[in-house]
Protein backbone atom coordinates (compact mmCIF):
# COMPACT_ATOMS: atom_id res chain seq x y z
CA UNK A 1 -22.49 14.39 3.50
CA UNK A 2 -20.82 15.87 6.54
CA UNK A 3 -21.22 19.45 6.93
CA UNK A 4 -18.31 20.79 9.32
CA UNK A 5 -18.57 24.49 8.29
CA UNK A 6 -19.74 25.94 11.71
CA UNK A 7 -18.16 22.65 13.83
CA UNK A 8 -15.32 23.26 16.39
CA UNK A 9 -12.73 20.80 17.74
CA UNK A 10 -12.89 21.27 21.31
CA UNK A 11 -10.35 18.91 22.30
CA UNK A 12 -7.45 16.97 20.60
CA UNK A 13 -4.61 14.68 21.37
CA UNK A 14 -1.67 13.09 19.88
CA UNK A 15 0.38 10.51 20.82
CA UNK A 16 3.19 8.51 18.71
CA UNK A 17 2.18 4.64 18.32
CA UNK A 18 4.94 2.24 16.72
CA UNK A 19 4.84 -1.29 15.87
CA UNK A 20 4.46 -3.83 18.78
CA UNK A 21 6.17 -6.62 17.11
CA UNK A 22 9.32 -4.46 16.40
CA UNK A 23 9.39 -3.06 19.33
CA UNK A 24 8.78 0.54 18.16
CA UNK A 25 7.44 1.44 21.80
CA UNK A 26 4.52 4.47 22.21
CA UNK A 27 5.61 8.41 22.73
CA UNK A 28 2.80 9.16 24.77
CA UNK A 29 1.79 13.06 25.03
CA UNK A 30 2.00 14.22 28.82
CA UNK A 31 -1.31 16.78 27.87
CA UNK A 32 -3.56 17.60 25.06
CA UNK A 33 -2.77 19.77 22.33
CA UNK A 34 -3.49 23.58 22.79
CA UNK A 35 -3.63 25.87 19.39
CA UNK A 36 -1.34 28.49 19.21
CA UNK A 37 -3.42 30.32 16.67
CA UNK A 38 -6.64 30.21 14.78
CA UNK A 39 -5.69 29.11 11.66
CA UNK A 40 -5.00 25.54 12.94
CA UNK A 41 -8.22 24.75 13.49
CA UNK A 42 -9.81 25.07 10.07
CA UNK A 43 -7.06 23.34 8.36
CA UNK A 44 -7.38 20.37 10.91
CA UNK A 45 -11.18 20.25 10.72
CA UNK A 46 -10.83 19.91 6.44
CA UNK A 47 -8.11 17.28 6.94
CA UNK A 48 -10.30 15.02 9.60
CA UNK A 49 -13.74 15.51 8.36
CA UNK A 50 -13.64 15.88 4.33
CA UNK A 51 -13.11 12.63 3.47
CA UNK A 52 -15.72 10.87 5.15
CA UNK A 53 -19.45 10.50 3.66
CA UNK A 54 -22.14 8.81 5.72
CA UNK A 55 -23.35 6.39 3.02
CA UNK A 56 -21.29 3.61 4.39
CA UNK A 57 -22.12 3.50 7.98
CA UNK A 58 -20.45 0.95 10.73
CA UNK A 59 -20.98 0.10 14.38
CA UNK A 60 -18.87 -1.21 17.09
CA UNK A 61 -19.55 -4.54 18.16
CA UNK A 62 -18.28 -7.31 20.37
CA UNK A 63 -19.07 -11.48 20.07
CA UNK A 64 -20.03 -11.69 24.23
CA UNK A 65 -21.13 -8.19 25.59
CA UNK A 66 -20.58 -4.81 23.84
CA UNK A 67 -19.29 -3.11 26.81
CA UNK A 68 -16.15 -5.36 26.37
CA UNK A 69 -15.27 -3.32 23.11
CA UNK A 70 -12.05 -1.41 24.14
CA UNK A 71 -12.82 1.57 21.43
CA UNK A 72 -16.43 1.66 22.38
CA UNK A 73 -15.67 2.01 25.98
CA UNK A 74 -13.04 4.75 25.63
CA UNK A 75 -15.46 7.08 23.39
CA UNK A 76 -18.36 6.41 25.87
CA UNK A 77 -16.19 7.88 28.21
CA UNK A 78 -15.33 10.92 25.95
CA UNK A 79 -19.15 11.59 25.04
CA UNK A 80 -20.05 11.36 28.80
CA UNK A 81 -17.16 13.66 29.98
CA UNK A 82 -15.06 15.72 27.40
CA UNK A 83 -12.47 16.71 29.50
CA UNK A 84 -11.00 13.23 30.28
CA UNK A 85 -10.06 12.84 26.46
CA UNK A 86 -6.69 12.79 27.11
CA UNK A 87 -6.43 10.81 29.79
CA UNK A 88 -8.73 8.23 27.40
CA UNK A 89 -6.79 8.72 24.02
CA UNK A 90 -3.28 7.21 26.09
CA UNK A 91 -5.66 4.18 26.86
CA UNK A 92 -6.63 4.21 23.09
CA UNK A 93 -2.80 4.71 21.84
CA UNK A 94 -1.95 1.54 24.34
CA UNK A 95 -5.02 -0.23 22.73
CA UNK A 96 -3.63 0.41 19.19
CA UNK A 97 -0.21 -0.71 20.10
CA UNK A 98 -1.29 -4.06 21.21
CA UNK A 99 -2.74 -4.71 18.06
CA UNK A 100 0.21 -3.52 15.92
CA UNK A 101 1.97 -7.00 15.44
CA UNK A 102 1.71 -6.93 11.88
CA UNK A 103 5.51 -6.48 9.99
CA UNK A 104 3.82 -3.75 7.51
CA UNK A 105 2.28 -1.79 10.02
CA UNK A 106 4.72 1.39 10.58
CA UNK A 107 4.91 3.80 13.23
CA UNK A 108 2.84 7.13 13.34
CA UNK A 109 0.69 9.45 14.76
CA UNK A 110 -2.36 8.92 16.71
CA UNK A 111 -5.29 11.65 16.85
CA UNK A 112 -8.24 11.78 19.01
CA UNK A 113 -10.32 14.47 18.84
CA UNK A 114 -14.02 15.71 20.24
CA UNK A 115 -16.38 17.34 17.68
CA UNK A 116 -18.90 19.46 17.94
CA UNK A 117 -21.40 21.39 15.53
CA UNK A 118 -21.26 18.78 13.04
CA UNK A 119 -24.29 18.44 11.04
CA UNK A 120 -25.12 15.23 10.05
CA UNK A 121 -28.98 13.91 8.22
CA UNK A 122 -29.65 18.08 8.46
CA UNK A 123 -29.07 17.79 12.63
CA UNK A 124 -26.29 18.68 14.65
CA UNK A 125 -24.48 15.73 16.48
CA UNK A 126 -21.25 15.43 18.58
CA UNK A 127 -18.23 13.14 17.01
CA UNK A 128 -15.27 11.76 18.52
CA UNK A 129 -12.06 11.13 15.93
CA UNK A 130 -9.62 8.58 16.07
CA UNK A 131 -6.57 8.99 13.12
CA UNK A 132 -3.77 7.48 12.28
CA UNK A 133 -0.86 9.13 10.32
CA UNK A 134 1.90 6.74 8.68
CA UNK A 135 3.51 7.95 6.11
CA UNK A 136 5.18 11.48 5.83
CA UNK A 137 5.46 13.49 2.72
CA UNK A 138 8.08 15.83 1.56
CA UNK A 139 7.69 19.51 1.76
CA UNK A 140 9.41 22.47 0.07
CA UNK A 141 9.60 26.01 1.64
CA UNK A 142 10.52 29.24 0.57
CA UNK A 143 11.53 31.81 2.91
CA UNK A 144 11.96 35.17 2.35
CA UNK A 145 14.74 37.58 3.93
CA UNK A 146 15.56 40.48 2.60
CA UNK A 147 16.26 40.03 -1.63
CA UNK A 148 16.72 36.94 -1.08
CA UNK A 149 15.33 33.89 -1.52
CA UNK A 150 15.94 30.17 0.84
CA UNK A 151 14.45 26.78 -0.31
CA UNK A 152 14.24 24.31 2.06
CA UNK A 153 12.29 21.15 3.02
CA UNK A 154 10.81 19.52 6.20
CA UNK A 155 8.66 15.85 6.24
CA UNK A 156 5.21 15.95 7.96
CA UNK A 157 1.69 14.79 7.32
CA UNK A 158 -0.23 15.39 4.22
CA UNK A 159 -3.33 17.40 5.01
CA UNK A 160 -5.70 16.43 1.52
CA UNK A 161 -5.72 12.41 2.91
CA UNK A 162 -6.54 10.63 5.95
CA UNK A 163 -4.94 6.97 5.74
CA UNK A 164 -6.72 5.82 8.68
CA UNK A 165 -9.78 6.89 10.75
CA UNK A 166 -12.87 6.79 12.12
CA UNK A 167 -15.41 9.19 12.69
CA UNK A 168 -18.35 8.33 15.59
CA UNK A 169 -21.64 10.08 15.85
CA UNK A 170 -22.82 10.19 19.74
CA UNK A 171 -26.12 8.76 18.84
CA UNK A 172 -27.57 4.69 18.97
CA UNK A 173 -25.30 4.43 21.62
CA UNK A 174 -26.51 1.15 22.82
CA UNK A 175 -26.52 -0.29 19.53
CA UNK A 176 -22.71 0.13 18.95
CA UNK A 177 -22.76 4.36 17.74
CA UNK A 178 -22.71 5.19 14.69
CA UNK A 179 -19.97 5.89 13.06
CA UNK A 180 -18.07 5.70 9.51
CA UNK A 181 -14.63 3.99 8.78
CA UNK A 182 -11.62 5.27 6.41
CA UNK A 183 -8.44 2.79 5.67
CA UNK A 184 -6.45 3.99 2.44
CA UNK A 185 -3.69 1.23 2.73
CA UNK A 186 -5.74 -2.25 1.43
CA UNK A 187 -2.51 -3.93 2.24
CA UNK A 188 -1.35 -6.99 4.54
CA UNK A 189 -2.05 -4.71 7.61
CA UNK A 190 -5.98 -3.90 6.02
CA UNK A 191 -7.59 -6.08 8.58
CA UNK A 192 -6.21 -4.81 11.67
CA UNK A 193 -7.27 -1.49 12.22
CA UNK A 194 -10.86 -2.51 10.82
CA UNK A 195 -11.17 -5.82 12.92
CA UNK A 196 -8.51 -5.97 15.50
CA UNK A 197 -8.56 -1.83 16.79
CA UNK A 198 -11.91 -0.63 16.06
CA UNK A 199 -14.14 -4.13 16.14
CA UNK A 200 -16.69 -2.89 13.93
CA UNK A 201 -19.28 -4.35 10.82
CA UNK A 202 -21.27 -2.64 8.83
CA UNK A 203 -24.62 -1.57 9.76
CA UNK A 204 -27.41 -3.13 7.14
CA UNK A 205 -28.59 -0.37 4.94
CA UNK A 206 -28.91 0.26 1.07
CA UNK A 207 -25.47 1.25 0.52
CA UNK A 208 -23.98 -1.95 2.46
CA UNK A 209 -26.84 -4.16 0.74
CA UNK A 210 -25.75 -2.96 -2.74
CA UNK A 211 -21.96 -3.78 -2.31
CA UNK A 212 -22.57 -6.89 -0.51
CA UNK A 213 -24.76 -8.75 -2.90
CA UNK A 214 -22.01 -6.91 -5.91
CA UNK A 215 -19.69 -8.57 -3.95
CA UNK A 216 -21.48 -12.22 -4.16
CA UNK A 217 -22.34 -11.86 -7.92
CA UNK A 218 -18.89 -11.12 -8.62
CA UNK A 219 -17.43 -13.95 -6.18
CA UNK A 220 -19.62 -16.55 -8.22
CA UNK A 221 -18.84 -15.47 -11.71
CA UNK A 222 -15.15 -15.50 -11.13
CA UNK A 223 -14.70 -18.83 -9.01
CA UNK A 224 -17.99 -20.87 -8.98
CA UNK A 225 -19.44 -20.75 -12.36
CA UNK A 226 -16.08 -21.91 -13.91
CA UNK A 227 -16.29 -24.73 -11.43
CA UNK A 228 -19.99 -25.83 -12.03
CA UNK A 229 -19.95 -25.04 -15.92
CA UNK A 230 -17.86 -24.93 -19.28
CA UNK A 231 -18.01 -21.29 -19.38
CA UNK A 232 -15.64 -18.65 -21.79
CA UNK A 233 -13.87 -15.44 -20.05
CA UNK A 234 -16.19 -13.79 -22.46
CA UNK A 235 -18.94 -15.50 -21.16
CA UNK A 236 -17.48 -14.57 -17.49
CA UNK A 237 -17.23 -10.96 -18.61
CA UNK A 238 -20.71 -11.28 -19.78
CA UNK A 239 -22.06 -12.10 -16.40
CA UNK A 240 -20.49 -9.54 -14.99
CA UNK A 241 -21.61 -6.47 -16.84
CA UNK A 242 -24.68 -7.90 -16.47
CA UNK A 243 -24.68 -7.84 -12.91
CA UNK A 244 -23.55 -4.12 -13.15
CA UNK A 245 -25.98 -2.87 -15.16
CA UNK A 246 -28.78 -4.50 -13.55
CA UNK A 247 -28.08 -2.45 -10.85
CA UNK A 248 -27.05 0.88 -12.91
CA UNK A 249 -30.65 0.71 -14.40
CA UNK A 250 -32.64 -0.38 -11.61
CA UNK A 251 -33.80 1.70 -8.54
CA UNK A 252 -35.10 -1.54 -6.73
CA UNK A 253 -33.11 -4.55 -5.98
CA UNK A 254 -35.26 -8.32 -6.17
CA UNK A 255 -33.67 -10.91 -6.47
CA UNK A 256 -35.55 -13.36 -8.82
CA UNK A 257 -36.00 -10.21 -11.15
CA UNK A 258 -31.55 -9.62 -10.82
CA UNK A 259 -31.12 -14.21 -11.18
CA UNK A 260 -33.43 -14.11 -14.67
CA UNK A 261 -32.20 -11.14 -16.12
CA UNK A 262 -28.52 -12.04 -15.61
CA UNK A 263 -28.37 -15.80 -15.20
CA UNK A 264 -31.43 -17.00 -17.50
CA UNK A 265 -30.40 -20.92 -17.43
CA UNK A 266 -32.03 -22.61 -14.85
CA UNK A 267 -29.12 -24.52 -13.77
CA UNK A 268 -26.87 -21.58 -13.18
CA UNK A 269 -29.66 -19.70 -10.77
CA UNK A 270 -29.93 -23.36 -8.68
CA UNK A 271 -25.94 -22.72 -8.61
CA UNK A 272 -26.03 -19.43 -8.14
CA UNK A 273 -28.84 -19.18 -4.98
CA UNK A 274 -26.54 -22.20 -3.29
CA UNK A 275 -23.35 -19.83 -3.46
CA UNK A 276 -25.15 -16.59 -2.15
CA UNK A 277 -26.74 -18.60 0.63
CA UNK A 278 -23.36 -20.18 1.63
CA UNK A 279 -21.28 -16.58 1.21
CA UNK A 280 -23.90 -15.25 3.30
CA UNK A 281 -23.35 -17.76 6.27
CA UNK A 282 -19.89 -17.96 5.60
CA UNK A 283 -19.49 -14.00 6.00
CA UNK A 284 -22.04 -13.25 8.41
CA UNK A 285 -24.25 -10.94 5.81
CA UNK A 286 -27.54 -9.98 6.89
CA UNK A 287 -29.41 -9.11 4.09
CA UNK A 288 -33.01 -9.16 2.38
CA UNK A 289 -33.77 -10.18 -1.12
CA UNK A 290 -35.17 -7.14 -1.42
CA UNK A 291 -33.65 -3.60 -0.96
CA UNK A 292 -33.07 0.21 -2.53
CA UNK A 293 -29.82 0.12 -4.80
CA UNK A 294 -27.29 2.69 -3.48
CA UNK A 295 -25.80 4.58 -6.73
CA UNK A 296 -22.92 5.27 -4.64
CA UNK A 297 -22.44 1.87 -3.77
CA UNK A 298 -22.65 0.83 -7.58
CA UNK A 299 -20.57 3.69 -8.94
CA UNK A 300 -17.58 2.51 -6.30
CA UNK A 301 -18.15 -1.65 -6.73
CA UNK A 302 -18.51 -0.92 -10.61
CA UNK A 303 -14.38 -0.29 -10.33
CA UNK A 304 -13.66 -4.07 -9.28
CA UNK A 305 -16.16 -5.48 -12.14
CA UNK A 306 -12.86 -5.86 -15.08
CA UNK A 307 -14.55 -6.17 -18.45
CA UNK A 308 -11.10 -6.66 -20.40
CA UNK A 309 -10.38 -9.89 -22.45
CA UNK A 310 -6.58 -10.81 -21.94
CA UNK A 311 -5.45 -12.97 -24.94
CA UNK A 312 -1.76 -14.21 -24.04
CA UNK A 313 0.61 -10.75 -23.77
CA UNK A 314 -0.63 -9.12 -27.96
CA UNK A 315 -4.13 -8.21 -27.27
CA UNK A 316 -6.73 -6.63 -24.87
CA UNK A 317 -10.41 -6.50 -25.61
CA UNK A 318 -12.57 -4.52 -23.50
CA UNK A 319 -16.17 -6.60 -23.37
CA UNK A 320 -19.02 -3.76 -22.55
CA UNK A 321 -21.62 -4.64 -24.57
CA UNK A 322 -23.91 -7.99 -26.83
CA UNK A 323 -22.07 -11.11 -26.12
CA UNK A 324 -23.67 -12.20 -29.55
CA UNK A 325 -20.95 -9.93 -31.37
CA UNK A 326 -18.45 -12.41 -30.13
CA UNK A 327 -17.57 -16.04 -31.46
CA UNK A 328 -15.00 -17.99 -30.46
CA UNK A 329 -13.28 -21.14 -31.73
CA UNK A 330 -10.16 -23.17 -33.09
CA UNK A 331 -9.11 -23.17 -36.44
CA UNK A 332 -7.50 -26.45 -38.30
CA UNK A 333 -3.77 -25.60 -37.00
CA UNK A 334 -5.31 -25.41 -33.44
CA UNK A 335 -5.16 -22.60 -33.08
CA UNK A 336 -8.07 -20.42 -30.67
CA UNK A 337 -9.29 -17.13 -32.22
CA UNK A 338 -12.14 -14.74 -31.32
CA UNK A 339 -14.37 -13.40 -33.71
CA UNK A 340 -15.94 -9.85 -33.67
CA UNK A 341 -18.91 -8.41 -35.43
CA UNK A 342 -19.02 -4.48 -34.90
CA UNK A 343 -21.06 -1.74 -37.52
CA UNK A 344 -18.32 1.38 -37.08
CA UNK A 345 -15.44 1.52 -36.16
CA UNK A 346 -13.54 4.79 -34.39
């Protein structure tokens, strides 16, 4: 939780950034933006700062020296001396365009903007904003003259959602900051304001822990275990909500406690602790077998866990519960059929 009540934004500027690859070009501000009332402000500091929660926490990195990260570099800059953010947010806006070679990546506006007065763990920090605007929405506007009554529209930028941003905490500096990540648009262009712009990975706590190991249990019931064993979709779907509610109705995370109560055969766990230990290399997870489950982290990982039994395009059976209810087989025409044993029905 980010607490922004009594925060200011002391400095802000916005530049135009189009697509590299296209040709789009940048529209590079020639000085940062000065309020013309003091309105602005509050409905700015909603639009940056409410989306963002501090439960899923990043840090810039880089694979030779961290001074070599670009975004990390400009914001040290910014932290050190506020009044160069300007001249740092056109290095930032050239830094974004060289990145933006993907075809789905559209033009739009670039924000940077120094915090301060943002409370953070009950403590007030500084913050440095970096937001990107892509899509426009329609407005209507009435205006008023005289008795009557004008409607009219304009396009501009949608104040309840930020598609892109980042939000970094001037603290563990030489660790990479602190900071937390937002990218609404998980399409063909999802990896390159993450990876390619910003540089970042998560920093190992609960929440991350949590959704990472989701994230394996998931992987292996949907591609291994169909690969190592002769296993139903209801089976599959079986696995699954186990996985979910082991961590719905633990506080604790071990992992030969989460492998018995889920997996029980002894030739699934062998599979299963080969998968996790090759998806962690594979993905560079750091992890113990042993953590604090994040509720947050279940409640949004719990969304990707599908407990619904397709059967060709007539029926769909949602799975939540015994896996004993639930027989399948073939009758004598060859048919396959699914069995259900329920005591009410509503």
């Amino acid at each position: 939780m980010i607490d922004y009540e009594n925060a200011e934004i002391k400095h802000i500027a916005v530049h135009k950034v189009g697509n590299k690859l296209t040709d789009d070009g940048m529209h590079l501000s020639k000085e940062a933006v000065r309020f013309e009332d003091a309105y602005t402000p509050t409905v700015l500091l909603k639009y940056f700062i409410h989306s963002f929660n501090t439960d899923e926490l990043f840090r810039f990195v880089h694979p030779t020296d961290l001074s070599l990260n670009e975004i990390y570099t400009f914001v040290s800059k910014i932290f050190e001396q506020p009044e160069v953010l300007h001249q740092q947010s056109i290095e930032i806006a050239k830094h974004l365009y060289e990145q933006s070679v993907h075809p789905k990546i559209s033009s739009g506006e670039l924000c940077v903007v120094y915090f301060a007065g943002l409370i953070v763990d009950e403590r007030s920090v500084r913050a440095i904003g970096i937001f990107k605007s892509e899509n426009k929405d329609t407005f209507l506007k009435v205006n008023t003259e005289s008795d009557d009554f004008k409607i009219s529209y304009d396009d501009g930028i949608n104040v309840n959602k930020v598609e892109k941003g980042c939000l970094i905490f001037d603290d563990e500096r030489s660790d990479g900051f602190r900071l937390c990540m937002i990218d609404s648009q998980r399409s063909g262009d999802a990896q390159y304001w993450k990876e390619h712009f910003l540089n970042i990975q998560p920093i190992s706590n609960d929440y991350h822990n949590t959704k990472d190991f989701l994230s394996i249990a998931k992987d292996f019931v949907t591609k291994q275990l169909v690969e190592d064993f002769e296993v139903s979709k209801a089976d599959q779907i079986d696995f699954l909500n186990r996985s979910v509610n082991y961590f719905k109705h633990n506080e604790t995370f071990e992992k030969d406690d989460f492998v018995e109560a889920v997996f029980q055969d002894k030739g699934i766990i062998e599979s299963f602790n080969s998968f996790d230990e090759t998806y962690r290399m594979e993905h560079d997870i750091q992890m113990n077998d042993s953590f604090e489950i994040s509720p947050m982290a279940v409640k949004k990982q719990a969304r990707i866990f599908k407990s619904v039994l397709k059967l060709d395009k007539n029926f769909h059976i949602y799975i939540h519960g015994d896996r004993d209810l639930i027989e399948q087989g073939i009758d004598n025409d060859g048919r396959k059929y699914y069995k259900i044993y329920f005591d009410e029905e509503s």
